[in-house]
N, C-alpha and C. Protein backbone atom coordinates (compact mmCIF):
# COMPACT_ATOMS: atom_id res chain seq x y z
N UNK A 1 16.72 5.81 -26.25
CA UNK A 1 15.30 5.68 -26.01
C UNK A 1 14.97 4.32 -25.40
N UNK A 2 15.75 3.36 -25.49
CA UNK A 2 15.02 1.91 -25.65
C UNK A 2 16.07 1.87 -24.23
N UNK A 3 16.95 2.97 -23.60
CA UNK A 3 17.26 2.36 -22.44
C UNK A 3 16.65 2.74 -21.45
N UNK A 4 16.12 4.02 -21.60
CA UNK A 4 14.72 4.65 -20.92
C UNK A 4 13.80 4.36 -20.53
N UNK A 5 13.25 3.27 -21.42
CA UNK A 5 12.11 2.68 -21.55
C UNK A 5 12.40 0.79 -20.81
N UNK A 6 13.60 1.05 -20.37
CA UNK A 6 13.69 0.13 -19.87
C UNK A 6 14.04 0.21 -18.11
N UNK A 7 14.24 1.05 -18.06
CA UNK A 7 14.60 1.52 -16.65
C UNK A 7 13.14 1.78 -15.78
N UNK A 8 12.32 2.43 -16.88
CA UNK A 8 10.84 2.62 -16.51
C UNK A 8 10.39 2.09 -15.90
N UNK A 9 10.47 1.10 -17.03
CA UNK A 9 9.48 -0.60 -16.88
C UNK A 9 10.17 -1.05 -15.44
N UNK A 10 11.56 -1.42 -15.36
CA UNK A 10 11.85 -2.08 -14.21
C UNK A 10 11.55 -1.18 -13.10
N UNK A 11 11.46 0.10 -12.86
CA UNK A 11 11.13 1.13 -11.72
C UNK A 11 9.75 0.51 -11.32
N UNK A 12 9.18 0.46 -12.16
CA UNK A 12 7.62 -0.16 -12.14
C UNK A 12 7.82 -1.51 -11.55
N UNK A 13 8.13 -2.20 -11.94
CA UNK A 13 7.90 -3.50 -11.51
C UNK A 13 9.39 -3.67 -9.63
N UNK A 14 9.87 -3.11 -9.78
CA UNK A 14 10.39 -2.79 -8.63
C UNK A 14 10.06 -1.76 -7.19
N UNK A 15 9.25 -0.71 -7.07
CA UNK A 15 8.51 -0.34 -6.53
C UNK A 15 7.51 -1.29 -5.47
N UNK A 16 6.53 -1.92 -6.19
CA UNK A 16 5.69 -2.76 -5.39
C UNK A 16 6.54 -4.08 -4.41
N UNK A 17 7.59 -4.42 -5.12
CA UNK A 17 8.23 -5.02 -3.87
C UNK A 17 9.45 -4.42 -3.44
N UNK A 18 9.61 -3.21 -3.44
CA UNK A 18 10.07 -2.42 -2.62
C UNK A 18 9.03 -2.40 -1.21
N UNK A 19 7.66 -1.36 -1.82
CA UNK A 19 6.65 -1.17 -1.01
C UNK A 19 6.26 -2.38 -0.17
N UNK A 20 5.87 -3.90 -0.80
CA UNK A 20 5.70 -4.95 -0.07
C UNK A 20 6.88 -5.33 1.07
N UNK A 21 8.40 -5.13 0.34
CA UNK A 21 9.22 -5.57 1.73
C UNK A 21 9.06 -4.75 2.72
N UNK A 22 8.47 -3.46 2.69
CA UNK A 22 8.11 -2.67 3.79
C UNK A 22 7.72 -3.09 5.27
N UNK A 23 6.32 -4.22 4.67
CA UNK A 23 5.55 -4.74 5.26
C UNK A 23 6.46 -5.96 5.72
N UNK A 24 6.87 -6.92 5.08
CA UNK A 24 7.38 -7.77 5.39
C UNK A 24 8.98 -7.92 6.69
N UNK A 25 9.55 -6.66 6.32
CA UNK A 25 10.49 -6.33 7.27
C UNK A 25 10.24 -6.36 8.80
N UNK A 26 9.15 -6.50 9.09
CA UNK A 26 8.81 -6.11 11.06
C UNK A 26 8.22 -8.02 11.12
N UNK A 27 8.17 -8.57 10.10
CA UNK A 27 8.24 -10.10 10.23
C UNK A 27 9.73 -10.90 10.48
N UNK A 28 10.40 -9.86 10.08
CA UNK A 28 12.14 -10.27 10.79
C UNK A 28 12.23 -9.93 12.22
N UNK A 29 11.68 -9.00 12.48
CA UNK A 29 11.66 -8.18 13.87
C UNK A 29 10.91 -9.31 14.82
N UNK A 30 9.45 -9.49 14.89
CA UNK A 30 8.81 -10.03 15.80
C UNK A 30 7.95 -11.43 15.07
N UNK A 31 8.92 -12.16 13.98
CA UNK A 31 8.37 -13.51 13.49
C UNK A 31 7.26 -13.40 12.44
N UNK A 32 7.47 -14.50 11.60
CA UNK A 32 5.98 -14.46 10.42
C UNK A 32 5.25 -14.49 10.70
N UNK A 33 4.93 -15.72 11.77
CA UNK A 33 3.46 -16.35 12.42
C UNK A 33 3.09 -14.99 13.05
N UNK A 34 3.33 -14.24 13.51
CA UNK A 34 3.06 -13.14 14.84
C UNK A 34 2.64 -12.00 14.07
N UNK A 35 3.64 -11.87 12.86
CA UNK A 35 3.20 -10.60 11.71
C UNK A 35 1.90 -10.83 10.74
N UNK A 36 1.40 -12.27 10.01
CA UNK A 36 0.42 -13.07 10.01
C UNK A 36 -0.80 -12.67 10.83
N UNK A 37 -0.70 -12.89 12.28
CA UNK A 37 -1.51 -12.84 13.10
C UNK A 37 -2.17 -11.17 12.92
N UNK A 38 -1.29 -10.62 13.49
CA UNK A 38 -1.57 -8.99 13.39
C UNK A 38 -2.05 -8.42 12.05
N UNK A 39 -1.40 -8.87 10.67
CA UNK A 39 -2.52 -8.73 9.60
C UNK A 39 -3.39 -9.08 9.52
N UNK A 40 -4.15 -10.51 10.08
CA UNK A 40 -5.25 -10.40 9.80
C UNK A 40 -5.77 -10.05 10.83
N UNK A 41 -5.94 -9.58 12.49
CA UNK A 41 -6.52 -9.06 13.46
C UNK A 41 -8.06 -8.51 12.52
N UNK A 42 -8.84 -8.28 12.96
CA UNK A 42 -10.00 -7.24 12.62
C UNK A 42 -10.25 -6.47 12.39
N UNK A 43 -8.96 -5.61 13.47
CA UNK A 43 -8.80 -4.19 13.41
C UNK A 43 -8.52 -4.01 11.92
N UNK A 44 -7.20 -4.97 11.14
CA UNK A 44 -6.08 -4.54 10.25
C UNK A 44 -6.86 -5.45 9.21
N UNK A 45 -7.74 -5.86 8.95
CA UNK A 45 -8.12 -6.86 7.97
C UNK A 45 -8.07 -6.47 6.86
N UNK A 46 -9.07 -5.48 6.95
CA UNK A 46 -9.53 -4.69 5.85
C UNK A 46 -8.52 -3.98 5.12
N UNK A 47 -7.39 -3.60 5.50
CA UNK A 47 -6.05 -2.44 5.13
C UNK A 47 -5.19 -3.67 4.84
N UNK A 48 -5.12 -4.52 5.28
CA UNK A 48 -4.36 -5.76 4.46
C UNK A 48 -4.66 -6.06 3.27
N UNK A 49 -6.26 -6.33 3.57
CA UNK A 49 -6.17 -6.94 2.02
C UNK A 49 -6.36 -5.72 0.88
N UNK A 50 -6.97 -4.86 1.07
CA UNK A 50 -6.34 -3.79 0.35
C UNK A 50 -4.89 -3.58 -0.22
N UNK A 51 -4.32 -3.35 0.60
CA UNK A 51 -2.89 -2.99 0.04
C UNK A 51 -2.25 -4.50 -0.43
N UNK A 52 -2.79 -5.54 -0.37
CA UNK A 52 -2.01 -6.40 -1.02
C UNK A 52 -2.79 -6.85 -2.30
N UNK A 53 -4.04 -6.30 -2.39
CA UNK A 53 -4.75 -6.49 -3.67
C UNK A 53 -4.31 -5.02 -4.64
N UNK A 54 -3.45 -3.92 -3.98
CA UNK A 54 -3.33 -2.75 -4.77
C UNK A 54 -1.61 -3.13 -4.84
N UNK A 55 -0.74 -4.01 -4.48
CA UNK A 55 0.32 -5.44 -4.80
C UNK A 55 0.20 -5.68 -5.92
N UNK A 56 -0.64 -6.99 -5.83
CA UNK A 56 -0.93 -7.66 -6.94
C UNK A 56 -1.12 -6.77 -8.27
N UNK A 57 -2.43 -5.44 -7.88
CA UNK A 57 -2.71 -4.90 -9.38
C UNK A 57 -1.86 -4.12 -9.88
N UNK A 58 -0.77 -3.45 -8.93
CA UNK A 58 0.46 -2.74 -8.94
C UNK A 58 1.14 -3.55 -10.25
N UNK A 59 1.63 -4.96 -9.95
CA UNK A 59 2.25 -5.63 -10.84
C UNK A 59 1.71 -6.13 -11.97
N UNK A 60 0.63 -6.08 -11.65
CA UNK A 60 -0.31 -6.97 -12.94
C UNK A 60 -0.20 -5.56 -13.78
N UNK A 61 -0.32 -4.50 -13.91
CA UNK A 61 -0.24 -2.98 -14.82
C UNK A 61 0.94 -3.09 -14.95
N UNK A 62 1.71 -3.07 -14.25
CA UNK A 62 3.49 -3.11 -14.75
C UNK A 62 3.84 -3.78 -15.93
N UNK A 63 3.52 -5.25 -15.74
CA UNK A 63 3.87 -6.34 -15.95
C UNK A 63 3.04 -6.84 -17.96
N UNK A 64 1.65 -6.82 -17.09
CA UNK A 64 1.28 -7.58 -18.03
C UNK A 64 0.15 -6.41 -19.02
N UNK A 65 -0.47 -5.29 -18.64
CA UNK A 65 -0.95 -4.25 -18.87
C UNK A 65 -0.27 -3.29 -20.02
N UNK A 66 0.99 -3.08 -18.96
CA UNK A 66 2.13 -1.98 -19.61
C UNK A 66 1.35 -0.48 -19.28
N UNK A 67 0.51 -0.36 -18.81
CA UNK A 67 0.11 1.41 -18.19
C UNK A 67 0.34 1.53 -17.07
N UNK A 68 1.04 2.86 -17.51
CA UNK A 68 1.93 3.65 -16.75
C UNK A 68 0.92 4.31 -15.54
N UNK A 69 -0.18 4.65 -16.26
CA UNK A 69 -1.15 5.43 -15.35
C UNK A 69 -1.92 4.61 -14.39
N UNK A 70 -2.13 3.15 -15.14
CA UNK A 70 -3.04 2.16 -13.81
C UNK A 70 -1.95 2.08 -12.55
N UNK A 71 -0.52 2.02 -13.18
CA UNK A 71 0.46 1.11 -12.29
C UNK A 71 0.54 2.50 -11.26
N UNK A 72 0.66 3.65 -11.44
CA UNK A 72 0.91 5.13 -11.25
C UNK A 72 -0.51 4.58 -9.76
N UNK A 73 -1.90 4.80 -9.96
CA UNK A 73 -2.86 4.85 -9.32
C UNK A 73 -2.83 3.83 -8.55
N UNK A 74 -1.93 2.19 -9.01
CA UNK A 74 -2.12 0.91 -8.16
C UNK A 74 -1.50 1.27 -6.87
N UNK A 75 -0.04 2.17 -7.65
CA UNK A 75 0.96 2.50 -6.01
C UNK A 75 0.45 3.31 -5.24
N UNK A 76 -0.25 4.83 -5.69
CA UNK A 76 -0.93 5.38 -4.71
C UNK A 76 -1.86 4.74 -3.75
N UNK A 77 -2.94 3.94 -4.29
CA UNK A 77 -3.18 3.51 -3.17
C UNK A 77 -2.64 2.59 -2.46
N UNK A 78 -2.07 1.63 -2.98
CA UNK A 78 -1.08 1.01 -1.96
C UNK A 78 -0.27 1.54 -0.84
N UNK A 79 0.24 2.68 -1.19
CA UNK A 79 0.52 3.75 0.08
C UNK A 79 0.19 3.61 0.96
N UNK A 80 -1.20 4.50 0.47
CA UNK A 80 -2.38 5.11 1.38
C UNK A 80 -2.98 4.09 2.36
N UNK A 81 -3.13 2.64 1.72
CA UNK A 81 -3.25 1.38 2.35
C UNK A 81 -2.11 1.09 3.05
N UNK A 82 -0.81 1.35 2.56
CA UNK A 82 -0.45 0.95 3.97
C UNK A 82 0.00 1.94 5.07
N UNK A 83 -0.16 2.96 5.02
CA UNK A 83 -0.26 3.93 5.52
C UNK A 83 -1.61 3.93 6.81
N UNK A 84 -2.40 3.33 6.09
CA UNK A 84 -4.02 3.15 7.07
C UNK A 84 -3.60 2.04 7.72
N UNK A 85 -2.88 0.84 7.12
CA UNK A 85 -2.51 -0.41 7.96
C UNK A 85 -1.54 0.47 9.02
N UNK A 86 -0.28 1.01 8.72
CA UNK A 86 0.53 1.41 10.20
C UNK A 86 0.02 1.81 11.11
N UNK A 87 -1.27 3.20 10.69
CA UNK A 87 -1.50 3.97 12.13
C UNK A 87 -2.34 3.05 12.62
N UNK A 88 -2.85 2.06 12.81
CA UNK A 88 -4.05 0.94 12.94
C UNK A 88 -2.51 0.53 14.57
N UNK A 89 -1.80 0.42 14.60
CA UNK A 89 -0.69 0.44 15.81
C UNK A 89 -0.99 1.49 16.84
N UNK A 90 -1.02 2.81 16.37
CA UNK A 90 -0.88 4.16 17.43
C UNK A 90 -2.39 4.34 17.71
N UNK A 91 -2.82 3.75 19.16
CA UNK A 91 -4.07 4.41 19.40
C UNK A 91 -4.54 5.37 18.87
N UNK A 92 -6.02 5.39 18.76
CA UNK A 92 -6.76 6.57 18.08
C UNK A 92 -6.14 7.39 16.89
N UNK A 93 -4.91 7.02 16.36
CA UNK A 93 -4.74 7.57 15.35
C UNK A 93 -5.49 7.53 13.83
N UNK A 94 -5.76 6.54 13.31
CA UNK A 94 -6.85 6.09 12.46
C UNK A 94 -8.30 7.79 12.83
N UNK A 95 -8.93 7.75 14.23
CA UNK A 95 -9.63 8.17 14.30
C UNK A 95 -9.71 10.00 14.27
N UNK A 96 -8.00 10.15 14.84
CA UNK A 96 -7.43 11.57 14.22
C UNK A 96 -7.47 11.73 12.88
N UNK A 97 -6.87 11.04 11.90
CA UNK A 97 -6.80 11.02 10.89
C UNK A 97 -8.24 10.97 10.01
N UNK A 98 -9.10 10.05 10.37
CA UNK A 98 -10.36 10.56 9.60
C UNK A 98 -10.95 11.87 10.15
N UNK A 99 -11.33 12.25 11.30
CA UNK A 99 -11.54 13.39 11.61
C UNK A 99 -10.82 14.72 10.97
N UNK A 100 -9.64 14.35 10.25
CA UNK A 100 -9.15 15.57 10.07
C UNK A 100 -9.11 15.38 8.16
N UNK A 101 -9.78 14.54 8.27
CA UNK A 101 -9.79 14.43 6.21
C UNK A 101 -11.19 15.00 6.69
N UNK A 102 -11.95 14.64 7.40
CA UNK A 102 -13.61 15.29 7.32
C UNK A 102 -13.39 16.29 7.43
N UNK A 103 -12.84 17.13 8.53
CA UNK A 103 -12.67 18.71 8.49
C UNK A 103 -12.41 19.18 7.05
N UNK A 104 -11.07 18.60 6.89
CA UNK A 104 -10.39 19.52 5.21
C UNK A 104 -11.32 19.68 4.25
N UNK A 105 -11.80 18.09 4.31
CA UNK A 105 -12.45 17.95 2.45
C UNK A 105 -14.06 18.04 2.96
N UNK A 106 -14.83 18.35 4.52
CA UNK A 106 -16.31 18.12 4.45
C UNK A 106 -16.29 19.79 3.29
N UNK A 107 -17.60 19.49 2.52
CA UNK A 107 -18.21 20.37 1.70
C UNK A 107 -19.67 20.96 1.73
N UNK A 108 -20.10 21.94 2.55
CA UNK A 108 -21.22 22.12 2.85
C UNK A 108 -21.97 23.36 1.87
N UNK A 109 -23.03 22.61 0.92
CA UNK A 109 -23.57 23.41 -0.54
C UNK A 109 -24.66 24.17 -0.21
């Protein structure tokens, strides 16, 4: 039981910088300063600091919390954030992509 519960915990607290070196990997590719730059652009501002504030709370639930379910919800959106940060690269994709969450989920009562 107590080795279970330890594998957990570290899955948890390993995940978010899994997910963070994600980001950090294309700063080997084309430099910090340059990867820096492009996070904070205007376009990407907003999806930065998102996903590095759903980082931080990722670990802070892991860590210092211990719920399974905050840390569970911190990574989803961290995803999803950085998921919105990548296509923010492929023209108009961002704008496919909301258009097609409005189609699925619009609800007309």
């Amino acid at each position: 039981m107590m080795k279970e519960e330890m594998t957990s915990s570290t899955n948890k607290i390993l995940i978010p910088f899994a997910l963070l070196s994600l980001l950090l990997s294309t700063a080997f590719v084309i430099g910090p300063a340059e990867q820096l730059r492009k996070m904070f652009d205007p376009v990407r501002v907003y999806a930065t600091a998102v996903y590095l504030a759903c980082v931080v709370l990722a670990l802070v639930c892991a860590i210092l919390i211990h719920s399974k379910i905050l840390t569970l919800l911190a990574m989803i959106c961290e995803i999803c954030a950085l998921i919105w940060y990548s296509l923010s690269y492929i023209p108009f994709a961002r704008r496919l992509v909301s258009d097609m969450m409005v189609r699925l989920f619009d609800t007309e009562i």
